[in-house]
Protein backbone atom coordinates (compact mmCIF):
# COMPACT_ATOMS: atom_id res chain seq x y z
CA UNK A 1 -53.69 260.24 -78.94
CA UNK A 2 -53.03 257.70 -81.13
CA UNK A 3 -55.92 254.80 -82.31
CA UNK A 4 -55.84 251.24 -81.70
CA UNK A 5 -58.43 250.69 -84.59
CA UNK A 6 -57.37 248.29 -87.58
CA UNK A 7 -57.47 251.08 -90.60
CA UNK A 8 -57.19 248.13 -93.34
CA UNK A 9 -61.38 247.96 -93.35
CA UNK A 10 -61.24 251.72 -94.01
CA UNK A 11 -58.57 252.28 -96.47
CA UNK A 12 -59.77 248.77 -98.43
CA UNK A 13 -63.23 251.20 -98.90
CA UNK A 14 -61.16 254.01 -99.94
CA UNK A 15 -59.39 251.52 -102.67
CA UNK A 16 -62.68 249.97 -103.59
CA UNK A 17 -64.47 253.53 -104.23
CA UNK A 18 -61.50 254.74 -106.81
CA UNK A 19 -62.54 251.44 -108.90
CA UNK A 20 -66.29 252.25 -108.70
CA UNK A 21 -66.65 254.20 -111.95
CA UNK A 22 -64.74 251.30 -114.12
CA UNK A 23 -66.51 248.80 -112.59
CA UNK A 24 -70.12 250.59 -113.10
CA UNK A 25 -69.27 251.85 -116.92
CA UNK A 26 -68.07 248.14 -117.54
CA UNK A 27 -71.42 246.12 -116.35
CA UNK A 28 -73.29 249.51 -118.56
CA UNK A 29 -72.55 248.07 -121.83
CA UNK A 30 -75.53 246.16 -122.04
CA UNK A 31 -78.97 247.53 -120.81
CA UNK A 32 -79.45 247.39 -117.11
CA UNK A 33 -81.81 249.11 -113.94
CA UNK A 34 -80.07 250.18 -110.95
CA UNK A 35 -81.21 246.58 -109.04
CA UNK A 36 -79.99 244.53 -111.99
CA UNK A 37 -76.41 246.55 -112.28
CA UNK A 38 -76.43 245.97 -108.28
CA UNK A 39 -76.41 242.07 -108.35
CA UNK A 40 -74.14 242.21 -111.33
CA UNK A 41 -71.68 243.89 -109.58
CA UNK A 42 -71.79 241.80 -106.33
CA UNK A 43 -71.74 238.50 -108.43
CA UNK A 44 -68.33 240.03 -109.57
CA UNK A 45 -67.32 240.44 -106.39
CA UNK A 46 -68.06 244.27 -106.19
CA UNK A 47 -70.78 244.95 -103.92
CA UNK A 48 -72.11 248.10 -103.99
CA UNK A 49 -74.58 250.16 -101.56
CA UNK A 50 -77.94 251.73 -103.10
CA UNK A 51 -77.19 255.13 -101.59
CA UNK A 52 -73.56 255.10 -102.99
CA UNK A 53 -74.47 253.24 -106.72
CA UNK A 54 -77.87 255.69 -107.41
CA UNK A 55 -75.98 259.01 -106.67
CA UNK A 56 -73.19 257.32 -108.99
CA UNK A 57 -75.44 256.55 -111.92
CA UNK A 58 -77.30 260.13 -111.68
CA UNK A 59 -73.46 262.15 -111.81
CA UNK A 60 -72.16 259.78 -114.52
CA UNK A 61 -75.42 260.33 -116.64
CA UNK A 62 -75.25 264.40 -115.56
CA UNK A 63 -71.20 264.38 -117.16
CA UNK A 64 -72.70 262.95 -120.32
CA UNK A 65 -71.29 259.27 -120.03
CA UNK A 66 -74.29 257.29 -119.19
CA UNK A 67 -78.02 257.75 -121.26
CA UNK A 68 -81.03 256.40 -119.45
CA UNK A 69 -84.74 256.18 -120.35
CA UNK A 70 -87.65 254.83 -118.21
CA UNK A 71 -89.66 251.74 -119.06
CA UNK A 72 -92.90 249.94 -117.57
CA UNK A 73 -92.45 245.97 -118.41
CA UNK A 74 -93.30 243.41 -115.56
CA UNK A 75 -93.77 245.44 -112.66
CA UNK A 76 -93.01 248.67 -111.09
CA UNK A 77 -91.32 251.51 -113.65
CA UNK A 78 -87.56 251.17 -113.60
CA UNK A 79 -84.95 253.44 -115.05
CA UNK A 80 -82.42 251.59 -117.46
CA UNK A 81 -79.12 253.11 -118.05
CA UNK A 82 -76.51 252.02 -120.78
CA UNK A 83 -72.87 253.57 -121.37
CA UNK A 84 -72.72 255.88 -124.76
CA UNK A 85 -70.16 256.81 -126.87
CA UNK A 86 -68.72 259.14 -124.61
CA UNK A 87 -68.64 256.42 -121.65
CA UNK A 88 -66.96 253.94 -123.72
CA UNK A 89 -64.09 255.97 -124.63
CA UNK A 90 -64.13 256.97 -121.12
CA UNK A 91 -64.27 253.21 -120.56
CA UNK A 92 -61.39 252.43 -122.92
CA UNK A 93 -59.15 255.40 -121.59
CA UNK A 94 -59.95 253.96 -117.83
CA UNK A 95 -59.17 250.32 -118.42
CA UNK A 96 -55.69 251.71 -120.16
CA UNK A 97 -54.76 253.10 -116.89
CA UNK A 98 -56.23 250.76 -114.71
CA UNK A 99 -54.20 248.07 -116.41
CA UNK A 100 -50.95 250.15 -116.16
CA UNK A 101 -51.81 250.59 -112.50
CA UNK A 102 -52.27 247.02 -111.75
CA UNK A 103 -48.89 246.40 -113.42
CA UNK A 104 -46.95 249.07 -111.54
CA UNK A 105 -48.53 248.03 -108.05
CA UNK A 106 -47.14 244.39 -109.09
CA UNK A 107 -44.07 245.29 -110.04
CA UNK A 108 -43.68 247.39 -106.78
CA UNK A 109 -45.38 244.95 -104.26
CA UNK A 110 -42.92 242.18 -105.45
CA UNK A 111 -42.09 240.18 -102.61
CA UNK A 112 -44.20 241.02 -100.29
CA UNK A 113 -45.83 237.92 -98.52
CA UNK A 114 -49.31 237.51 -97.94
């Protein structure tokens, strides 16, 4: 039985999820708490759910790409993560494929009109 559903909303997700990890390790370069790096992102344009962006931070920090520590300033005690050496390269590596991604999928979705 075949669906009448509109897949775009579902495979735009799918496209959106693969980009997570760049777009996280690129807003970690300077100092942030999981709220902050939240309303960074969706300023960009990259809106990003708590129970998808906390699970994120905690993997990325577990593969050795992200350090965090705790601190008590104005208010409650928040967790602040920042990319380190190994994220950046990791960074550097995924922007040099990103960027040759983008320019393939341009070069192949020539001509298609919007």
């Amino acid at each position: 039985m075949e669906s009448n559903q509109n897949p775009t909303p579902k495979l735009e997700l799918e496209l959106r999820r693969g980009a997570l990890v760049l777009a996280v390790l690129s807003q970690l370069r300077e100092v942030q708490y999981g709220y902050s790096l939240r309303q960074a992102l969706a300023l960009r344009g990259m809106p990003i759910e708590e129970g998808t962006l906390y699970p994120l931070l905690r993997r990325l920090e577990g593969q050795g790409l992200l350090a965090s520590e705790w601190r008590i300033e104005d208010g409650p005690p928040r967790r602040y993560y920042r990319i380190n050496d190994a994220g950046e390269a990791l960074l550097v590596d995924l922007t040099a494929t990103w960027n040759a991604l983008v320019a393939t999928m341009a070069g192949l979705l020539e001509g298609i009109e919007k």
